[in-house]
PDB file of N, CA and C in Angstrom:
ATOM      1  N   UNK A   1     -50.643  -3.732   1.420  1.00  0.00           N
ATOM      2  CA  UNK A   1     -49.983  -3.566   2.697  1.00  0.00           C
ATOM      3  C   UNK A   1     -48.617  -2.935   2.480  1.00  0.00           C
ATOM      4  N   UNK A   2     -48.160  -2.007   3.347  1.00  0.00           N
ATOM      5  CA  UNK A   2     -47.068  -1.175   3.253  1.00  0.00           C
ATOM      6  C   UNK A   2     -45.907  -1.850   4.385  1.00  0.00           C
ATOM      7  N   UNK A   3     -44.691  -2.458   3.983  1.00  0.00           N
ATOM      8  CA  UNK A   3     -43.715  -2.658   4.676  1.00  0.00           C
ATOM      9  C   UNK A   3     -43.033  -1.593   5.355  1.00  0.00           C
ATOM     10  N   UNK A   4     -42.953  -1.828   6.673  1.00  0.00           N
ATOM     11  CA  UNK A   4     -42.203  -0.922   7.259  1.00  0.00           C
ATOM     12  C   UNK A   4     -40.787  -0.960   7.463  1.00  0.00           C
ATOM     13  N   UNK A   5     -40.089   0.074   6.995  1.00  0.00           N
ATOM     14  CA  UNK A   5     -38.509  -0.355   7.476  1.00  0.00           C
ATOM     15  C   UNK A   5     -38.034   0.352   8.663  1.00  0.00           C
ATOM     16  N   UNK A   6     -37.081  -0.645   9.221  1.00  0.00           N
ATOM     17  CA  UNK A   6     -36.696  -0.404  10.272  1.00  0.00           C
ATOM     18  C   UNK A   6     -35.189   0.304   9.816  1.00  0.00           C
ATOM     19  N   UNK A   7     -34.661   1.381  10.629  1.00  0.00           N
ATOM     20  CA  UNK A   7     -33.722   2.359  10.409  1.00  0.00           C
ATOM     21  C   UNK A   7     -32.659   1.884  11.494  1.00  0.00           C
ATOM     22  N   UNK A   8     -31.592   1.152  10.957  1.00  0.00           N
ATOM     23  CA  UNK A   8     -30.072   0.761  11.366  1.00  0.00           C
ATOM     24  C   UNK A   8     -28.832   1.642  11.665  1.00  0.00           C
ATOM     25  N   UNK A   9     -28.291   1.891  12.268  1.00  0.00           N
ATOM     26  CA  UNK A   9     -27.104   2.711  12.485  1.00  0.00           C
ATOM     27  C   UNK A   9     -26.545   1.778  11.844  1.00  0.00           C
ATOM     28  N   UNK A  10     -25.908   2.182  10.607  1.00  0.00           N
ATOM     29  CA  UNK A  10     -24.311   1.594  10.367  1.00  0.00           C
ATOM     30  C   UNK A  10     -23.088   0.912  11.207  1.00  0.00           C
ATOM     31  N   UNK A  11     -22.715  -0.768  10.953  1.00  0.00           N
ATOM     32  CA  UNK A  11     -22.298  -0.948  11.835  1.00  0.00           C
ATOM     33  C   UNK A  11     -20.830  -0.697  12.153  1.00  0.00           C
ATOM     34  N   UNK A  12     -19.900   0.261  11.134  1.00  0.00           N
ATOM     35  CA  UNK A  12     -18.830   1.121  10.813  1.00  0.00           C
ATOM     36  C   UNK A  12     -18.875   2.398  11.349  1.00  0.00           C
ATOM     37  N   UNK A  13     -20.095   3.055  11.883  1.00  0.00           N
ATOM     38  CA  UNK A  13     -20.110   4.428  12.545  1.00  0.00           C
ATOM     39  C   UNK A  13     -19.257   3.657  14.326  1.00  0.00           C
ATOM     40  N   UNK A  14     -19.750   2.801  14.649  1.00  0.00           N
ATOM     41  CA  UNK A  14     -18.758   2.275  15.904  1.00  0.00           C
ATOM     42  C   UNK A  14     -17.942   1.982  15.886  1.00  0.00           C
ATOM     43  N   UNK A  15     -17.487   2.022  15.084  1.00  0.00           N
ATOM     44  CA  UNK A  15     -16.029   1.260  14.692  1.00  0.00           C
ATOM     45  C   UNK A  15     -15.351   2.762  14.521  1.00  0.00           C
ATOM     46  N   UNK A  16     -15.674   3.696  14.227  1.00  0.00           N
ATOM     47  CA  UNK A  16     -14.935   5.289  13.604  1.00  0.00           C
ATOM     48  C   UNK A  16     -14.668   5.899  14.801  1.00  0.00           C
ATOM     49  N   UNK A  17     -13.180   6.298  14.860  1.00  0.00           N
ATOM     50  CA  UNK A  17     -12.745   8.004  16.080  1.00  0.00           C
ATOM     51  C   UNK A  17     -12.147   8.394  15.165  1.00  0.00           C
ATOM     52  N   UNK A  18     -11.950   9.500  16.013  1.00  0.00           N
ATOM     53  CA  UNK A  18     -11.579  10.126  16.060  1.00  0.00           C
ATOM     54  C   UNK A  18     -10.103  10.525  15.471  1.00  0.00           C
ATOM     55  N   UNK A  19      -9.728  11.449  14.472  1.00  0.00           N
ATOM     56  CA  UNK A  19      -8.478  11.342  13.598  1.00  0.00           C
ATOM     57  C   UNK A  19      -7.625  11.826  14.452  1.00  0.00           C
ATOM     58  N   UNK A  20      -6.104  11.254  14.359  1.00  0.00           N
ATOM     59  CA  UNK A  20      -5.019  12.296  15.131  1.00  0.00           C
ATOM     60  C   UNK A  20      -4.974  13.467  14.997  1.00  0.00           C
ATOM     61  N   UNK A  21      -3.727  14.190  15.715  1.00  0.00           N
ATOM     62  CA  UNK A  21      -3.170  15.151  15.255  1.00  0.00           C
ATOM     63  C   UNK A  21      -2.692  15.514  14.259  1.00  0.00           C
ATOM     64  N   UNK A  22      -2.830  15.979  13.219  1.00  0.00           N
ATOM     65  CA  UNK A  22      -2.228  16.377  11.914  1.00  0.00           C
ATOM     66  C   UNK A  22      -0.939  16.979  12.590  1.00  0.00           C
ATOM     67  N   UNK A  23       0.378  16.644  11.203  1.00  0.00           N
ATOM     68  CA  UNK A  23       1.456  17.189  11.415  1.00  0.00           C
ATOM     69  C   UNK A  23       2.017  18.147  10.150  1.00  0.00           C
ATOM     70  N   UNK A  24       2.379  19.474  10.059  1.00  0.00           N
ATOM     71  CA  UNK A  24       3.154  19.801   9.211  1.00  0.00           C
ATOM     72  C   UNK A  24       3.928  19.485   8.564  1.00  0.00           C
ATOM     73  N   UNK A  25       4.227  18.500   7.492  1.00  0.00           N
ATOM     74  CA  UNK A  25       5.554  18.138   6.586  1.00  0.00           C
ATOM     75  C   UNK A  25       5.993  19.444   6.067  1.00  0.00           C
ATOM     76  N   UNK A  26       7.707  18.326   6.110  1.00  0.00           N
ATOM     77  CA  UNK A  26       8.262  19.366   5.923  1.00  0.00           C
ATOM     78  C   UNK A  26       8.430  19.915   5.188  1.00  0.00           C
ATOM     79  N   UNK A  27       8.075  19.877   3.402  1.00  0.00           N
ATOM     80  CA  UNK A  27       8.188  19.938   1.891  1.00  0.00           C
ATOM     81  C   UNK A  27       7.073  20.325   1.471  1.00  0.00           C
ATOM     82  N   UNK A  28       7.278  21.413   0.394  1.00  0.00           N
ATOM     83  CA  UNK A  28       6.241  22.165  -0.318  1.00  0.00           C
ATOM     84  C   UNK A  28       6.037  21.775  -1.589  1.00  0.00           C
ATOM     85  N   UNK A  29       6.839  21.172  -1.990  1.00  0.00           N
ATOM     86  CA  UNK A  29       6.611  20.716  -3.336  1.00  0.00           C
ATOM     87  C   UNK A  29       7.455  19.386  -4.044  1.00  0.00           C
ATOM     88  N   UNK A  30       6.792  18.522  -4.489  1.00  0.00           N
ATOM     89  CA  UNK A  30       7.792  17.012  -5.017  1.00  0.00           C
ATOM     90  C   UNK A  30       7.501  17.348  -6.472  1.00  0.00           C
ATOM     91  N   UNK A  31       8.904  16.878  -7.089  1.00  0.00           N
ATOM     92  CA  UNK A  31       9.568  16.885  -8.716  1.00  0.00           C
ATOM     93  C   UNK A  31       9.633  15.128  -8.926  1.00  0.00           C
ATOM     94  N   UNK A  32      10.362  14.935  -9.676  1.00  0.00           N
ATOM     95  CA  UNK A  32      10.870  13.886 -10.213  1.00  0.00           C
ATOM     96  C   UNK A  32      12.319  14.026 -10.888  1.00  0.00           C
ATOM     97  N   UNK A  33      13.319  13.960  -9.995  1.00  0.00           N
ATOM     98  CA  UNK A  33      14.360  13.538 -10.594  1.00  0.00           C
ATOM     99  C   UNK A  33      14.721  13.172 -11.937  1.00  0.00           C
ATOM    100  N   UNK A  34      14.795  13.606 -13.457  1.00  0.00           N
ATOM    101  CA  UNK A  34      14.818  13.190 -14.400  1.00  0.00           C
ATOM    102  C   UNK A  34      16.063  11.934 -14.676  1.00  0.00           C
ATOM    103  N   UNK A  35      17.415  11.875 -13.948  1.00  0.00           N
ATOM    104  CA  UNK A  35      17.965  10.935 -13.758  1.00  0.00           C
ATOM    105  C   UNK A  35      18.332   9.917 -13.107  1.00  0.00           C
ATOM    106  N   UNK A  36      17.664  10.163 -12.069  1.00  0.00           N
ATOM    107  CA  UNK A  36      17.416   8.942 -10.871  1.00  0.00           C
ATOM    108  C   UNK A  36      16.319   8.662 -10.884  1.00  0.00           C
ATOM    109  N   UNK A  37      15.101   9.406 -11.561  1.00  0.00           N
ATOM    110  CA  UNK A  37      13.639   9.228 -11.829  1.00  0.00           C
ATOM    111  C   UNK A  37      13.113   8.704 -10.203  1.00  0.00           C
ATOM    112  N   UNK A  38      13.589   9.493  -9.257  1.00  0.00           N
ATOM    113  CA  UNK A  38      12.773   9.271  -7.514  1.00  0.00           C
ATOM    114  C   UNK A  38      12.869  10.381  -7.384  1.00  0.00           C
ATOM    115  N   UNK A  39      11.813  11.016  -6.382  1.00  0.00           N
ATOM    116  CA  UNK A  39      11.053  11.880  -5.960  1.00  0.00           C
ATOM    117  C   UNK A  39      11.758  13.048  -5.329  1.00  0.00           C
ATOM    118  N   UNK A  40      11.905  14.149  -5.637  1.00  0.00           N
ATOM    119  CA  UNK A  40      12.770  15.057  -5.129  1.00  0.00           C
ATOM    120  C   UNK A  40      11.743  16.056  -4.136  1.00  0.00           C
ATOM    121  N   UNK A  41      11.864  16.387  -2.806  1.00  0.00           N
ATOM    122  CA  UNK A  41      11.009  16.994  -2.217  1.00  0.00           C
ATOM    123  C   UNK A  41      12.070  18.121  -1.618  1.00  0.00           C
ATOM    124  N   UNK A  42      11.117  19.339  -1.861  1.00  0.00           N
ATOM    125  CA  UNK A  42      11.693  21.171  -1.746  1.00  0.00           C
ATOM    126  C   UNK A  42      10.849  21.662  -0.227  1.00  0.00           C
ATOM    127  N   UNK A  43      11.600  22.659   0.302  1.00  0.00           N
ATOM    128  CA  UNK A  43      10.684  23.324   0.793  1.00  0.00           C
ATOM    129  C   UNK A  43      10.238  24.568   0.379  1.00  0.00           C
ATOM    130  N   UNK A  44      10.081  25.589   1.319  1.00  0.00           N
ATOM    131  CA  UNK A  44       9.019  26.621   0.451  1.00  0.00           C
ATOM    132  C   UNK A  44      10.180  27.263   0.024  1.00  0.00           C
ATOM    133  N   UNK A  45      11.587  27.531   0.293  1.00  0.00           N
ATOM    134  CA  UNK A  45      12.800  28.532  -0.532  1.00  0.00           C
ATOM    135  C   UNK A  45      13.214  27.460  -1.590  1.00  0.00           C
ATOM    136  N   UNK A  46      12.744  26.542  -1.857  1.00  0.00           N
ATOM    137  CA  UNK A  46      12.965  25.652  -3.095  1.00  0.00           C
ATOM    138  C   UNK A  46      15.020  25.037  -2.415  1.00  0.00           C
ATOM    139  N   UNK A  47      14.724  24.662  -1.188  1.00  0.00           N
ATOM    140  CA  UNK A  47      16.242  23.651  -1.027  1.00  0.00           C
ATOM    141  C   UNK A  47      15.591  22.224  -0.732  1.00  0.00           C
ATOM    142  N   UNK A  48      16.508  21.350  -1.130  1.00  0.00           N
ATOM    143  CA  UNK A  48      16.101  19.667  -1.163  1.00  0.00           C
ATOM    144  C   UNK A  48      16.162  19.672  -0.084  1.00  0.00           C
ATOM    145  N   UNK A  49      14.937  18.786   0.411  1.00  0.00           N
ATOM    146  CA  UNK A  49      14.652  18.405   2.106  1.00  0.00           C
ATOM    147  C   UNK A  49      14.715  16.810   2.167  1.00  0.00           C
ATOM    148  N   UNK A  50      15.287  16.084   2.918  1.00  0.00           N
ATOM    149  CA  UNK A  50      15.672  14.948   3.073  1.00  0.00           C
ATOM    150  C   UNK A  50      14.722  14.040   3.475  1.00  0.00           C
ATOM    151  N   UNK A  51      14.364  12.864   3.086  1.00  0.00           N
ATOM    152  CA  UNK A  51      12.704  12.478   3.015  1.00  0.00           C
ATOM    153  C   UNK A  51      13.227  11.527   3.986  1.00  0.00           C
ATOM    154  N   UNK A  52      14.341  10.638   4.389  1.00  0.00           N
ATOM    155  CA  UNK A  52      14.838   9.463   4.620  1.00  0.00           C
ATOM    156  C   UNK A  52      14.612   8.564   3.797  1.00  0.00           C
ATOM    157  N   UNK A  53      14.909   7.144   3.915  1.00  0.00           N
ATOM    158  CA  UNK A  53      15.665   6.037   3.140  1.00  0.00           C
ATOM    159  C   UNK A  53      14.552   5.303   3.232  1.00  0.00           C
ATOM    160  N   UNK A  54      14.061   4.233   2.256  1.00  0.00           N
ATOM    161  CA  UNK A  54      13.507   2.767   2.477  1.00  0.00           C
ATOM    162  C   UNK A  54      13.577   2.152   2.049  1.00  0.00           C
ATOM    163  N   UNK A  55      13.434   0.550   1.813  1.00  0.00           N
ATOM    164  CA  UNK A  55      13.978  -0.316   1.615  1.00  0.00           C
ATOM    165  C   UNK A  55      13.225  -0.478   0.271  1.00  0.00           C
ATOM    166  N   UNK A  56      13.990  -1.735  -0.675  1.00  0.00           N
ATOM    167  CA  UNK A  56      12.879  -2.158  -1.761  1.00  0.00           C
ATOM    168  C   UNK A  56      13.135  -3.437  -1.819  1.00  0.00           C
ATOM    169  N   UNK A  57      11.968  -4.104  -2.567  1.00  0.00           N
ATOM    170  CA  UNK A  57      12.169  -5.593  -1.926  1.00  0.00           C
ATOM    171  C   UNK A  57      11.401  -6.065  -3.394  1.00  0.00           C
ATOM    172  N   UNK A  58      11.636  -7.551  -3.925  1.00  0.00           N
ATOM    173  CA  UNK A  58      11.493  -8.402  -5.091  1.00  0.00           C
ATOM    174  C   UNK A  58      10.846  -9.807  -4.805  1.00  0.00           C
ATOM    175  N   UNK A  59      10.391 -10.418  -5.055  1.00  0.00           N
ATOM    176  CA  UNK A  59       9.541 -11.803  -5.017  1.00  0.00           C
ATOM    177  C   UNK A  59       9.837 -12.690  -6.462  1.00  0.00           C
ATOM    178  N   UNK A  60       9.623 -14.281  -6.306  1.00  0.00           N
ATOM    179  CA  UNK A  60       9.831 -14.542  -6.897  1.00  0.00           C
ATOM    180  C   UNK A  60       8.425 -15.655  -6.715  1.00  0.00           C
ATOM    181  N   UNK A  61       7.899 -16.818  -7.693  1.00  0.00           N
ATOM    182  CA  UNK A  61       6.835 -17.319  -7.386  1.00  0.00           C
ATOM    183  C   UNK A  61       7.037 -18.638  -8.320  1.00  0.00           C
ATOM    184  N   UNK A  62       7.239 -19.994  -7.967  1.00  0.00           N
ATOM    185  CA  UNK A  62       6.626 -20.783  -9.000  1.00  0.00           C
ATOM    186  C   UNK A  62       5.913 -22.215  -8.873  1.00  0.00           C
ATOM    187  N   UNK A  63       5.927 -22.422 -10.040  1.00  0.00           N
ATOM    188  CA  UNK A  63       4.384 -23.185  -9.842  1.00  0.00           C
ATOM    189  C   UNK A  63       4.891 -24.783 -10.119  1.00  0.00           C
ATOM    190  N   UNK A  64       3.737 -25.712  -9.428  1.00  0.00           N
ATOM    191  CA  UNK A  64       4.536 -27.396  -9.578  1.00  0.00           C
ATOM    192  C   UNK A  64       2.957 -27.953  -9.414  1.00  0.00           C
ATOM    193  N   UNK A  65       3.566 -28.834 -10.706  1.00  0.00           N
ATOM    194  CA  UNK A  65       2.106 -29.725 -10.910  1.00  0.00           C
ATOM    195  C   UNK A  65       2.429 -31.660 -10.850  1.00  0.00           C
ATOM    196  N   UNK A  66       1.803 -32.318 -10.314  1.00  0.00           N
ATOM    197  CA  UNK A  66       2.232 -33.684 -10.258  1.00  0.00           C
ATOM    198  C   UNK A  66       1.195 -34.517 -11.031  1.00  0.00           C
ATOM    199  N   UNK A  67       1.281 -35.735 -10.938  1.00  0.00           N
ATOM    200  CA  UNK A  67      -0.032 -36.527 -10.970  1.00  0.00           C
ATOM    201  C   UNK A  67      -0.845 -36.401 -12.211  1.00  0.00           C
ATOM    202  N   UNK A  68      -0.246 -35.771 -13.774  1.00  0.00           N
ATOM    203  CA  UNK A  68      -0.675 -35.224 -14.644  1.00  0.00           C
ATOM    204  C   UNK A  68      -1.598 -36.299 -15.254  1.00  0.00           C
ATOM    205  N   UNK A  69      -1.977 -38.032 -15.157  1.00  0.00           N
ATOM    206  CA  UNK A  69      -2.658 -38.572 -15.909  1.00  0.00           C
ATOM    207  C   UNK A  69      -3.978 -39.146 -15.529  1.00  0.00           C
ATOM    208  N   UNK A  70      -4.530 -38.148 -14.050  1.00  0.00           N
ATOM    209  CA  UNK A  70      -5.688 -38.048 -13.366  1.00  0.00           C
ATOM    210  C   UNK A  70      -6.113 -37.156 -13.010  1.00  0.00           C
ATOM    211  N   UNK A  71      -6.286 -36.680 -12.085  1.00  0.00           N
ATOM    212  CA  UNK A  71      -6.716 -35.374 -10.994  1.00  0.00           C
ATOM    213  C   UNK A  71      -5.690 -34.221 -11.105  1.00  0.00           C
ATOM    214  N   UNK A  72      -5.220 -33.288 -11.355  1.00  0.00           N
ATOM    215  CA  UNK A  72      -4.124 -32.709 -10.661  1.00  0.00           C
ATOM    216  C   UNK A  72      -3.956 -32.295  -9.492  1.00  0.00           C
ATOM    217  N   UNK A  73      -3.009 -32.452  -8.980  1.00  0.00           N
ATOM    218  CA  UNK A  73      -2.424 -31.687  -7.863  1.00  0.00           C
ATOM    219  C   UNK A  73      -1.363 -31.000  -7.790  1.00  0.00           C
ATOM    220  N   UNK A  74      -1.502 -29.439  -7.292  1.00  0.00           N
ATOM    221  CA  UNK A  74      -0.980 -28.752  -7.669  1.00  0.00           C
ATOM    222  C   UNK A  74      -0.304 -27.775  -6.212  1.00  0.00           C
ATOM    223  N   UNK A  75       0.507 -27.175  -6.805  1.00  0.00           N
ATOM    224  CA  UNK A  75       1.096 -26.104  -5.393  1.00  0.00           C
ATOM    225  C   UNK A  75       2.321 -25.169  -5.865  1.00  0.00           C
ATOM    226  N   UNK A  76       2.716 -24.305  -5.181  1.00  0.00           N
ATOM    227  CA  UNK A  76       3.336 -23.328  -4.878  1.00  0.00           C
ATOM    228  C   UNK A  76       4.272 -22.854  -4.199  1.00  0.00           C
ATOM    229  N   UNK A  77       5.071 -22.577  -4.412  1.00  0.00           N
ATOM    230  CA  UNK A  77       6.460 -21.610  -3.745  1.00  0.00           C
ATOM    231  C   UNK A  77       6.466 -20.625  -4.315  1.00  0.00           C
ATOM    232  N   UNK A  78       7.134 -19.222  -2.590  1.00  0.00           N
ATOM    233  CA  UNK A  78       7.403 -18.275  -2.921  1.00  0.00           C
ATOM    234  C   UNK A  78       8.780 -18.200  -1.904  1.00  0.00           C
ATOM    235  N   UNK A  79       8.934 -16.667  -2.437  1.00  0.00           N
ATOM    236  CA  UNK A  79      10.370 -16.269  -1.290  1.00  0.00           C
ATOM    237  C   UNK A  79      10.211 -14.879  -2.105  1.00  0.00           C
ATOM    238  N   UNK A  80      11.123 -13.917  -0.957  1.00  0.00           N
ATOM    239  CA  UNK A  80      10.912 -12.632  -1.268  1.00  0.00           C
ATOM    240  C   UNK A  80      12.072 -12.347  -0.419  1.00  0.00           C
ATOM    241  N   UNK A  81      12.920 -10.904  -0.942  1.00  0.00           N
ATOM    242  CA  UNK A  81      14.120 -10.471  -0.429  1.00  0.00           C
ATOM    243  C   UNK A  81      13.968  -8.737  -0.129  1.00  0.00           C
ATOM    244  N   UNK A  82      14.772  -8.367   0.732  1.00  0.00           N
ATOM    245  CA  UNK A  82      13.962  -6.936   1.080  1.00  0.00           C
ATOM    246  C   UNK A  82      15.650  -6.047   1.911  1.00  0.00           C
ATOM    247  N   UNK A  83      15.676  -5.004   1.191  1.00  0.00           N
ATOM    248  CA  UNK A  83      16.546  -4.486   2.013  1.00  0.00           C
ATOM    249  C   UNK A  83      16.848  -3.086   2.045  1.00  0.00           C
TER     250      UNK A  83
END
């Protein structure tokens, strides 16, 4: 006996539109700064084009254990700073 399969539309084709508008950036080409080692972006006459600013941000994480001469129980702290 031959199983028949039944043929599914993907349930991610409903979920998909349509892409925006594409936009022209403004830079033709990114370097690397050899002394600031961040991203230097040109346009097509090769002058630095201004990308704007963003922030950078650090985390920290640690760990706490109790109850060490049965079961453990265990947990966590974090915090993170951003600017």
């Amino acid at each position: 006996m031959h199983a028949q399969l039944t043929h599914v539309r993907p349930w991610g084709l409903d979920r998909l539109g349509p892409y925006p508008n594409t936009v022209r950036l403004p830079f033709t080409t990114t370097t690397i700064d050899p002394y600031t080692q961040t991203g230097v972006f040109r346009d097509g006459a090769g002058h630095v084009v201004e990308m704007g600013k963003h922030g950078t941000s650090s985390g920290t994480e640690t760990s706490t254990s109790t109850n060490l001469d049965s079961a453990p129980d265990s947990g966590h702290d974090q915090d993170s700073t951003q600017d």
